[in-house]
Protein backbone atom coordinates (compact mmCIF):
# COMPACT_ATOMS: atom_id res chain seq x y z
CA UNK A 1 262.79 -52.40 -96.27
CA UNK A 2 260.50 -51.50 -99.26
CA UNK A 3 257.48 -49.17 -98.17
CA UNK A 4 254.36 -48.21 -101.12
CA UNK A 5 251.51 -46.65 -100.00
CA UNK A 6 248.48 -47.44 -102.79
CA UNK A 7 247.33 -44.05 -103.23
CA UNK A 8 247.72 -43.01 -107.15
CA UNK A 9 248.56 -39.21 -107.45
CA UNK A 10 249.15 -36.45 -110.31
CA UNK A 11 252.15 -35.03 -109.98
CA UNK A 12 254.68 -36.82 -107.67
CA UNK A 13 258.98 -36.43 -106.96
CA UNK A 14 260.83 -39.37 -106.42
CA UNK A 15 264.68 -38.79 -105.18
CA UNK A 16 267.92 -40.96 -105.27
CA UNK A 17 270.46 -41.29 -102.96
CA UNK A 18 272.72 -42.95 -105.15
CA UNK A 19 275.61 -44.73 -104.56
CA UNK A 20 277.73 -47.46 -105.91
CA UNK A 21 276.26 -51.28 -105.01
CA UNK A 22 273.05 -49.99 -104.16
CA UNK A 23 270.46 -46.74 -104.31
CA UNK A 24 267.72 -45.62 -102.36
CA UNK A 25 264.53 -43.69 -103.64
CA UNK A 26 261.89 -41.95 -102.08
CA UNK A 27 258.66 -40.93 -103.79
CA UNK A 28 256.77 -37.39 -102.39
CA UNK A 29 253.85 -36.28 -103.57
CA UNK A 30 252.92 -32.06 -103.73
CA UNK A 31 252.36 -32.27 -99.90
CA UNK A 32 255.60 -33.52 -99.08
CA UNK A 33 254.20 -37.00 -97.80
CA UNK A 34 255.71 -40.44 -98.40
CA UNK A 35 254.49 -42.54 -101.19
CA UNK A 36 257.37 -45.16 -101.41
CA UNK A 37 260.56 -45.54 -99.43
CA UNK A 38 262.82 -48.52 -101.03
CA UNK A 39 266.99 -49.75 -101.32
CA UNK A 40 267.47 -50.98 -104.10
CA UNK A 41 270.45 -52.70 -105.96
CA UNK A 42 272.11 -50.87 -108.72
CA UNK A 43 271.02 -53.64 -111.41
CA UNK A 44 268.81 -53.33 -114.40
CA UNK A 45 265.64 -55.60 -113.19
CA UNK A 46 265.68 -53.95 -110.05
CA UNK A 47 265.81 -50.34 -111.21
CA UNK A 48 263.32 -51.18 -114.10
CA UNK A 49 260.88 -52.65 -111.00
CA UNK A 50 260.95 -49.65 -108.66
CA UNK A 51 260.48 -47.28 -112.32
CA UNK A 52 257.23 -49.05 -112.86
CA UNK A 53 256.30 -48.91 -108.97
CA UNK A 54 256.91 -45.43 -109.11
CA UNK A 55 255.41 -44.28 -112.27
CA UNK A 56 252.04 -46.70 -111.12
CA UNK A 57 251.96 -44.07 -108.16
CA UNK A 58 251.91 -41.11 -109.93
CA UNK A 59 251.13 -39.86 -113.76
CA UNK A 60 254.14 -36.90 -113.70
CA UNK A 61 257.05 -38.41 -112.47
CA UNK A 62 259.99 -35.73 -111.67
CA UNK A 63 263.14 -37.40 -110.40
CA UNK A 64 266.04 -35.85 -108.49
CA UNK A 65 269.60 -37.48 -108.27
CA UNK A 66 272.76 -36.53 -106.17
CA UNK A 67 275.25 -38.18 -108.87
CA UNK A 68 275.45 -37.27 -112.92
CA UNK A 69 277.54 -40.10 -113.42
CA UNK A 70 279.86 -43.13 -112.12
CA UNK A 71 277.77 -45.17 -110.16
CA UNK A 72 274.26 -43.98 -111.23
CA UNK A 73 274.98 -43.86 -114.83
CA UNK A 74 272.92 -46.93 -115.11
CA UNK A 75 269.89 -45.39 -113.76
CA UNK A 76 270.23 -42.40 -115.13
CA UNK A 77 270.75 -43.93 -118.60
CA UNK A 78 267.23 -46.43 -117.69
CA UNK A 79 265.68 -43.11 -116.93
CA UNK A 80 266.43 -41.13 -119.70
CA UNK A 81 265.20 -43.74 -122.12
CA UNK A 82 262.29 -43.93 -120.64
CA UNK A 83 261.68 -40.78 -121.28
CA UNK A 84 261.79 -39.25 -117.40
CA UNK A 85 262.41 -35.98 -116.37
CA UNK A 86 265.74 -35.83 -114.23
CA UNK A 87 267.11 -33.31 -112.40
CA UNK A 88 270.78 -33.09 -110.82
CA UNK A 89 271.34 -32.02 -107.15
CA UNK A 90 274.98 -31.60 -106.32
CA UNK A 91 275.93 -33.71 -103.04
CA UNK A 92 277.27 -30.48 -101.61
CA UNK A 93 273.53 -28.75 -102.18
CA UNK A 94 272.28 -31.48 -100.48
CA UNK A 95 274.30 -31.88 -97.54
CA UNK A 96 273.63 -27.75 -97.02
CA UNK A 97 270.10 -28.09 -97.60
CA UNK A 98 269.71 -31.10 -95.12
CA UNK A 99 270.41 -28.49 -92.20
CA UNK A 100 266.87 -27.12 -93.19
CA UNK A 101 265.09 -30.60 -91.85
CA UNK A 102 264.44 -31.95 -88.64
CA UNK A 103 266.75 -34.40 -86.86
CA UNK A 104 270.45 -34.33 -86.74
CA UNK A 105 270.65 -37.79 -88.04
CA UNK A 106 272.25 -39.01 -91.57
CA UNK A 107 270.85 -41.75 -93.69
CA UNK A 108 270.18 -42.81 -97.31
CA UNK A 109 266.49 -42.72 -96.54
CA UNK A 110 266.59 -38.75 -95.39
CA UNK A 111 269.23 -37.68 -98.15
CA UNK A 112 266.85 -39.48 -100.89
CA UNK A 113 263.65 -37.64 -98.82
CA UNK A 114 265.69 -34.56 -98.72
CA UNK A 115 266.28 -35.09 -102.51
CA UNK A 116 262.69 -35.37 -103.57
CA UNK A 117 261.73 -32.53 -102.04
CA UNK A 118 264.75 -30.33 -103.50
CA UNK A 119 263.39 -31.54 -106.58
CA UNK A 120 259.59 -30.71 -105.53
CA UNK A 121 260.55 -26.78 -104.56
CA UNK A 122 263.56 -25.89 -106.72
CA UNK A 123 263.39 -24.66 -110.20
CA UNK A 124 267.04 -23.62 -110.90
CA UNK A 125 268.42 -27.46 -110.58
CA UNK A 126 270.37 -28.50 -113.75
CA UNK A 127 268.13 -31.00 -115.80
CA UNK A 128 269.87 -34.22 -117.37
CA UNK A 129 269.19 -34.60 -121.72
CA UNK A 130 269.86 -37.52 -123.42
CA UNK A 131 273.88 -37.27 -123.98
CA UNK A 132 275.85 -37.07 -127.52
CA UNK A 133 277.87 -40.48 -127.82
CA UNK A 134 280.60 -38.31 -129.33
CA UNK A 135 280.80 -36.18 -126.30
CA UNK A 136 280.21 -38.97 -123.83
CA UNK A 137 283.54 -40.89 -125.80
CA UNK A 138 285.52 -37.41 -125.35
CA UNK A 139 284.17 -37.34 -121.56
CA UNK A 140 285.75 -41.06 -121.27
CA UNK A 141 288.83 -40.11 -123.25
CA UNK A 142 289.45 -37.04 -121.36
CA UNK A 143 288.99 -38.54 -117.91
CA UNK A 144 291.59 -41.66 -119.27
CA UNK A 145 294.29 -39.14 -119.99
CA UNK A 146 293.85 -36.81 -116.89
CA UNK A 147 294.33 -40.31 -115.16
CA UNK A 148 297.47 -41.15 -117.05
CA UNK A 149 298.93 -37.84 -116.95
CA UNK A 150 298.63 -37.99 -112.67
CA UNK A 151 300.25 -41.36 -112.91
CA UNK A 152 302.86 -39.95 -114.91
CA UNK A 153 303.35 -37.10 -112.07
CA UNK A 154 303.21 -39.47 -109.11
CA UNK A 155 306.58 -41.67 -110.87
CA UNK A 156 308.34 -39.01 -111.86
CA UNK A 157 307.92 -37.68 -108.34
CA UNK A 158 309.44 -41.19 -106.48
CA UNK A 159 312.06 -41.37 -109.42
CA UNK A 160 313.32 -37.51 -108.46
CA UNK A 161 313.23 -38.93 -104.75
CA UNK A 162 315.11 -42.11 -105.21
CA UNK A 163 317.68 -40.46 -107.74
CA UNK A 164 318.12 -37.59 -105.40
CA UNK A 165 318.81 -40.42 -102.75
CA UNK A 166 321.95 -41.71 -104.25
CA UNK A 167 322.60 -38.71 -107.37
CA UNK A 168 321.53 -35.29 -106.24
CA UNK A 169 323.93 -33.44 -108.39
CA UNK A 170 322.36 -35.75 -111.67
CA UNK A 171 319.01 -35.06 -110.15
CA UNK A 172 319.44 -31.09 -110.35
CA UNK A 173 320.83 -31.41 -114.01
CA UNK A 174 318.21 -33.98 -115.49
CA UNK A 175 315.03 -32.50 -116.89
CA UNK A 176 312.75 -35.69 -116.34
CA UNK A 177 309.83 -34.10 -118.32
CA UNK A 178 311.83 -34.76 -121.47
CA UNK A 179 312.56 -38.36 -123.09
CA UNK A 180 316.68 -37.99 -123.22
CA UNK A 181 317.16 -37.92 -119.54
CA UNK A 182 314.78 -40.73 -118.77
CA UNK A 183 316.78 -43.21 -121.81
CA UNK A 184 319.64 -42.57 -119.79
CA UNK A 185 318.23 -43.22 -116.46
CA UNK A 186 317.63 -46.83 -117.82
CA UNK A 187 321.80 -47.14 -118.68
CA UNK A 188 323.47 -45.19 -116.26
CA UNK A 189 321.96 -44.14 -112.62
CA UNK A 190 325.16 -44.05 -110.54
CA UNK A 191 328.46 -41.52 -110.62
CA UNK A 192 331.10 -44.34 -110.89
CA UNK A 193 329.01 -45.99 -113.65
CA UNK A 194 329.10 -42.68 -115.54
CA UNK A 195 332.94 -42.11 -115.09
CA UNK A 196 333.57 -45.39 -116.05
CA UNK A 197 331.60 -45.22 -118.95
CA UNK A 198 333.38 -41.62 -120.19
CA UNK A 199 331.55 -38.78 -121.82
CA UNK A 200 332.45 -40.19 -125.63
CA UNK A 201 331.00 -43.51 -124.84
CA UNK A 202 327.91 -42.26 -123.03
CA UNK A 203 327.43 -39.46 -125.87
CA UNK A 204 327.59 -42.92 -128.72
CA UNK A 205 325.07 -44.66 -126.20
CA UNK A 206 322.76 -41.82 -126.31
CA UNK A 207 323.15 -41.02 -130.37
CA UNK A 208 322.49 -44.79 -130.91
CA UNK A 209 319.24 -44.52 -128.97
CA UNK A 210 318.10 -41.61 -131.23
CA UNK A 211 318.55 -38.92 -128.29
CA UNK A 212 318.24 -35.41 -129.08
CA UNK A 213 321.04 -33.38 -128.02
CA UNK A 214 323.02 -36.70 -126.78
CA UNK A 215 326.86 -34.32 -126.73
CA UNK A 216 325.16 -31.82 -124.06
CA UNK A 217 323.41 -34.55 -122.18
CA UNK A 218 326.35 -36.67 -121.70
CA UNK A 219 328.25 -33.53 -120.41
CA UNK A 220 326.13 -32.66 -118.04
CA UNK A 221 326.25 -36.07 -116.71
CA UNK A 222 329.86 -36.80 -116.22
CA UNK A 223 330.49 -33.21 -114.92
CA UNK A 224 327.75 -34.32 -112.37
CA UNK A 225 329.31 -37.64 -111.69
CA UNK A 226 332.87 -36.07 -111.51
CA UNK A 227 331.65 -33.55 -108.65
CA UNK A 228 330.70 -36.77 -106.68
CA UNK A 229 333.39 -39.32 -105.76
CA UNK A 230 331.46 -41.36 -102.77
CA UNK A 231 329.23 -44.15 -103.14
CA UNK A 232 325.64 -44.07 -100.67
CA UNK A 233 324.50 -46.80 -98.54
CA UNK A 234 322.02 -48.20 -100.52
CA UNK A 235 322.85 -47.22 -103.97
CA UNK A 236 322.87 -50.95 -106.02
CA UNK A 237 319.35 -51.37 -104.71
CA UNK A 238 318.20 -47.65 -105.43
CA UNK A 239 319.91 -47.49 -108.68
CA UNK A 240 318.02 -50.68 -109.89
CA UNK A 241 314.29 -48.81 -108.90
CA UNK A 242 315.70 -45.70 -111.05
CA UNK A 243 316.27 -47.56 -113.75
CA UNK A 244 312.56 -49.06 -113.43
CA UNK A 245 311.10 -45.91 -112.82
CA UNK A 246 312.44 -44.15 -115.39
CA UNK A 247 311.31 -47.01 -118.03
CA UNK A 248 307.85 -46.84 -116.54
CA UNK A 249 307.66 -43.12 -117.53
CA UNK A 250 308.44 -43.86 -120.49
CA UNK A 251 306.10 -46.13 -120.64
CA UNK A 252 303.28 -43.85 -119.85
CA UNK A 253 304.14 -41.26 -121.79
CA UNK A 254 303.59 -43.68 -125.02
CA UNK A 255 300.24 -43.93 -123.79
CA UNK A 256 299.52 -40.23 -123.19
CA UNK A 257 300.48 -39.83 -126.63
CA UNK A 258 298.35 -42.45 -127.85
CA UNK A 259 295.77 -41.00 -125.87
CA UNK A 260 296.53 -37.68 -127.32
CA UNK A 261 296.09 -38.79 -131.29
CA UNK A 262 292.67 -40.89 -129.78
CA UNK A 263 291.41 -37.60 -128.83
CA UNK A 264 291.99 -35.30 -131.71
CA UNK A 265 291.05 -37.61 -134.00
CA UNK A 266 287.37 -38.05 -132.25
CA UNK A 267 286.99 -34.14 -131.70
CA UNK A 268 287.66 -34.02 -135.31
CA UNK A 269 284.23 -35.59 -136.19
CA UNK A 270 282.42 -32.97 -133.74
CA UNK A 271 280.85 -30.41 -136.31
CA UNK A 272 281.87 -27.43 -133.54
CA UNK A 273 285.84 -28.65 -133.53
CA UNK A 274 287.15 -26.31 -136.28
CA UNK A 275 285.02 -23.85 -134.32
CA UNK A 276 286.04 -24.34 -131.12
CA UNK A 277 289.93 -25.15 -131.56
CA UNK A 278 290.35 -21.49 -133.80
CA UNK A 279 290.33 -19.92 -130.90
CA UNK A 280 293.73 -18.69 -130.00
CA UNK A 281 295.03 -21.07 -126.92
CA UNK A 282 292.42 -24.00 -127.43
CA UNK A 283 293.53 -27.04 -128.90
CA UNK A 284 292.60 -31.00 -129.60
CA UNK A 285 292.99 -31.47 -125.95
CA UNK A 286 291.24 -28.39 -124.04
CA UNK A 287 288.74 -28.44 -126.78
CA UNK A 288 287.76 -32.24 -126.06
CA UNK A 289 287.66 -30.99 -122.49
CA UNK A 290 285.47 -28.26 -122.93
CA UNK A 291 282.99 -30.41 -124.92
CA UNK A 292 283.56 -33.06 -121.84
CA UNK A 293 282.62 -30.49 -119.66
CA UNK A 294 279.31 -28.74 -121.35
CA UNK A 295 278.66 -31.72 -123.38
CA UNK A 296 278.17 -30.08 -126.29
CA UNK A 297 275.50 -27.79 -126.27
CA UNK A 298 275.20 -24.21 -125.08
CA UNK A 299 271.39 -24.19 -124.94
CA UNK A 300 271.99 -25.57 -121.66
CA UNK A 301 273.25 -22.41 -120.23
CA UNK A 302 271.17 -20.10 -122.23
CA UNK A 303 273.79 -16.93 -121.67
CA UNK A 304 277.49 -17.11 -122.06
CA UNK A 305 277.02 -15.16 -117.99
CA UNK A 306 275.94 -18.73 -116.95
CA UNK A 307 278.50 -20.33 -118.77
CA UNK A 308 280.75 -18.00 -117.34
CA UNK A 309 279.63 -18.77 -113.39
CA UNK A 310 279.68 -22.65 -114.32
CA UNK A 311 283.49 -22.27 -115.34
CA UNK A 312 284.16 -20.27 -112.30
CA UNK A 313 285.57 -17.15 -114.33
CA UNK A 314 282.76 -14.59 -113.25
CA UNK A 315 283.06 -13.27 -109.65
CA UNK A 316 280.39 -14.01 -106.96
CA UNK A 317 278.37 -11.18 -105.29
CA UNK A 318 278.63 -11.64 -101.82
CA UNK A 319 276.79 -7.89 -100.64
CA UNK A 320 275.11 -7.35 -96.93
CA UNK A 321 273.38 -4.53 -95.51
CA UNK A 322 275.68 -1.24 -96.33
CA UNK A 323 278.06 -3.40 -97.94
CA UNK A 324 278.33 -3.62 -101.52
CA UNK A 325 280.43 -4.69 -104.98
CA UNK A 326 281.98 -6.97 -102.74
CA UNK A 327 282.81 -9.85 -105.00
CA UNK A 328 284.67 -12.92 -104.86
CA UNK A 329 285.48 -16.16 -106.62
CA UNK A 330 282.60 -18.42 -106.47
CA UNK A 331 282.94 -21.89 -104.60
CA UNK A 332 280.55 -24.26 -106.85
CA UNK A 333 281.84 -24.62 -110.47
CA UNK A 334 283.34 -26.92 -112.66
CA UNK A 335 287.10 -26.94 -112.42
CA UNK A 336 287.73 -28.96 -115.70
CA UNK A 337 286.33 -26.35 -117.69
CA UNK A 338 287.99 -23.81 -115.61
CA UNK A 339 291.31 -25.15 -116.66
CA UNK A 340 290.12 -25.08 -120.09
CA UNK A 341 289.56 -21.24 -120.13
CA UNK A 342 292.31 -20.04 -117.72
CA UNK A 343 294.88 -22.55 -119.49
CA UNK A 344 293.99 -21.28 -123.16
CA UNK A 345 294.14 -18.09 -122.03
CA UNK A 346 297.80 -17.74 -120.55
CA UNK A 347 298.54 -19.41 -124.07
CA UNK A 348 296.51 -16.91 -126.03
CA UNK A 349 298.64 -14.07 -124.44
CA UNK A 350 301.61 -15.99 -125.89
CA UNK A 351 300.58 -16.17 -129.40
CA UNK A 352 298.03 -13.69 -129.71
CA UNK A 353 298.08 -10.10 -130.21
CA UNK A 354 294.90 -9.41 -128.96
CA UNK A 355 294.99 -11.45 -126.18
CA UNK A 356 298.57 -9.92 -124.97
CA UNK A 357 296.75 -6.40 -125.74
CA UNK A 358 293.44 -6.82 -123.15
CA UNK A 359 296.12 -8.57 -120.40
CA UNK A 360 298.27 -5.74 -120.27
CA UNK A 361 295.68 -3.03 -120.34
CA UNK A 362 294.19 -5.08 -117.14
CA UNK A 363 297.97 -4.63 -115.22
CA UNK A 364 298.25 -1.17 -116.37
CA UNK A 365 294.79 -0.76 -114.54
CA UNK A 366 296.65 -2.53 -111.20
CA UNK A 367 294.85 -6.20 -111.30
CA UNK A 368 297.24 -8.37 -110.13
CA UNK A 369 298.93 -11.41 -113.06
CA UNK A 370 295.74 -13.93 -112.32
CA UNK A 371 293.16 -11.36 -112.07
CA UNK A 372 294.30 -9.96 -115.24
CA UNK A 373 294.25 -13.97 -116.61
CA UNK A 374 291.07 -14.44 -115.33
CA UNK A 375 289.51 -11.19 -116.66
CA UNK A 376 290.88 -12.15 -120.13
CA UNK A 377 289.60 -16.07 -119.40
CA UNK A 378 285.56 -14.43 -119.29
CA UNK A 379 286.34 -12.20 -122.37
CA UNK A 380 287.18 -15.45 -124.05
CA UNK A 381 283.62 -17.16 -122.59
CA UNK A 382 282.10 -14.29 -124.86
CA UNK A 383 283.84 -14.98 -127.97
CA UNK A 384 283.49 -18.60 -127.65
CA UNK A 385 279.88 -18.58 -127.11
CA UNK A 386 279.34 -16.04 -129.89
CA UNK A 387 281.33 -18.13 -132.44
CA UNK A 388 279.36 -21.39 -131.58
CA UNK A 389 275.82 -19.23 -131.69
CA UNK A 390 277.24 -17.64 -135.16
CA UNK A 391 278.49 -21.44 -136.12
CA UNK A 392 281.79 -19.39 -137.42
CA UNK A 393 285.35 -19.44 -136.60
CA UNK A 394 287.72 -17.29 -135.10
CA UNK A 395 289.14 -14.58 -137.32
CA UNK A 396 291.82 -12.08 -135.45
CA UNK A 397 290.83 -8.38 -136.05
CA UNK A 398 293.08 -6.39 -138.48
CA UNK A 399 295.40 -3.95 -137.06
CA UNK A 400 294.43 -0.42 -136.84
CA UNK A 401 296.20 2.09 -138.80
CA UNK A 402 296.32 5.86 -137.86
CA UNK A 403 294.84 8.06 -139.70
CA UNK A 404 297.13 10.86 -141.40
């Protein structure tokens, strides 16, 4: 039930407890008291009526939110063009900071309360801009093709089982990341069918299907076959879910690689993508993610050190009394954009010099294989941010020659 008290005030805070069907909201003023207390449903004439209630309460209107996206990407969206100011309050900051207020009990009306008055006493909360469609596409892109990819993982995980079921030995020879052992999953999943086939048939089989490598392949599948003579329980029904399995791999890596050419070709019309993929280790793919996950602009952060603790590559204090330089790996960061730097940077120590130079002098100082990766990941925030503040791209430095 909708409560307004008719007093109209300067400067108010209204928080959201949003959710998915419905939101609640919950409008302070600079005392703390309750101005409005209301559920409402997360639909456009409803969230455009409690906007005007709220804004006919107050002249500065500051709102707080628990979610940046999903379900109140509506409001937020409503908000924005309006022209609102909106801060984000992580769920997690809220649930810590409800221990502060009386009562043990949890509702939507205390978190939105709770939210408000975050909003009211914090200045450090992140505050939401007007997003770049580009970005916002690569966001949605991104997001599609992590999906995919953990479908992907999740069949090839119950294909390994079932095989392994009726075809260990096949099982430990197949590599089922790669195309040629998942064509001839959808032929062959059984020994006898294998030795009946014969390794020059199932070779032609293969070749005809364009496999790679079809002599080695076939092979390794009848000297699998031939070191298993008995048939399992089960096996006509198990061999039949192989042979769907493996085709729905297939299947979904088509559309990772569609997803793949969707994605470069968008980052391609982001003026920072020649930029941002020159760096060694960063390409289409981690640099549509690291635009997904800072959206674009650095001004945000204002130092690559934020940038840094937002990726979770800088190391948290965590000193008391006598105790100090005692530092650990912080809790509250974005993990997509830690994946971004920590991937690129086990690549960049592949395929660049200078990379492979900084990680070994970090072992030869005794950090341990992902302390040096991580040390190298928050050289790399540096760079990054300096090449995007410089609007220049990455140039390796030329060896240096001793001096005679």
């Amino acid at each position: 039930m909708a409560t307004i008290r008719g007093e109209h005030v300067t400067v108010i805070w209204a928080g959201v407890d949003a959710g998915k069907g419905h939101h609640h909201c919950v409008v302070i003023d600079d005392s703390g008291r309750h101005l409005l207390s209301r559920r409402v449903a997360n639909d456009e004439e409803e969230l455009l009526r409690l906007l005007a209630d709220t804004l006919a309460l107050g002249e500065d209107v500051t709102w707080g939110i628990d979610l940046a996206d999903g379900g109140a990407a509506l409001l937020i969206d409503l908000l924005l063009s309006h022209g609102q100011h909106v801060l984000y309050i992580p769920g997690m900051a809220v649930n810590r900071a409800s221990e502060g207020y009386r009562g043990e009990g949890k509702t939507d009306a205390k978190d939105a309360a709770i939210i408000a008055d975050q909003a009211r006493i914090r200045r450090d909360l992140q505050v939401l801009r007007p997003g770049d469609e580009l970005v916002a596409e690569l966001k949605i892109l991104t997001r599609h093709r992590r999906d995919l990819a953990d479908d992907r993982t999740r069949v090839v995980n119950r294909l390994r089982g079932h095989l392994t079921g009726i075809f260990p030995g096949l099982e430990r020879a197949l590599d089922l990341t790669n195309v040629g052992p998942l064509i001839l999953l959808t032929g062959y999943q059984t020994p006898a069918a294998i030795r009946r086939a014969g390794v020059r048939r199932l070779e032609t089989w293969l070749r005809n299907r364009k496999v790679r490598g079809a002599a080695q392949l076939a092979t390794a599948a009848m000297e699998a076959a031939e070191r298993q003579q008995t048939s399992v329980f089960g096996e006509k029904p198990t061999a039949q879910l192989v042979h769907t399995l493996a085709k729905e791999v297939m299947r979904l890596n088509g559309q990772i690689a569609d997803s793949d050419k969707l994605i470069e070709a968008r980052l391609r019309e982001h003026g920072d993508a020649k930029v941002i993929t020159s760096m060694p280790g960063i390409g289409p793919l981690l640099g549509a993610e690291f635009l997904a996950s800072t959206g674009g602009d650095m001004a945000v952060f204002g130092t690559p050190d934020r940038l840094a603790g937002f990726a979770g590559v800088a190391p948290a204090p965590r000193d008391s009394g006598r105790i100090s330089g005692n530092l650990h790996r912080p809790k509250r960061y974005s993990r997509g954009l830690q994946r971004v730097f920590y991937t690129s940077a086990l690549i960049s120590i592949r395929y660049c010099d200078e990379s492979r130079r900084f990680y070994d002098r970090k072992r030869a100082e005794g950090k341990r294989h992902t302390q040096a990766v991580l040390a190298l990941a928050r050289r790399r925030v540096n760079v990054l941010w300096a090449l995007l503040r410089d609007g220049r791209c990455y140039e390796p430095a030329p060896p240096v020659t001793a001096v005679a």
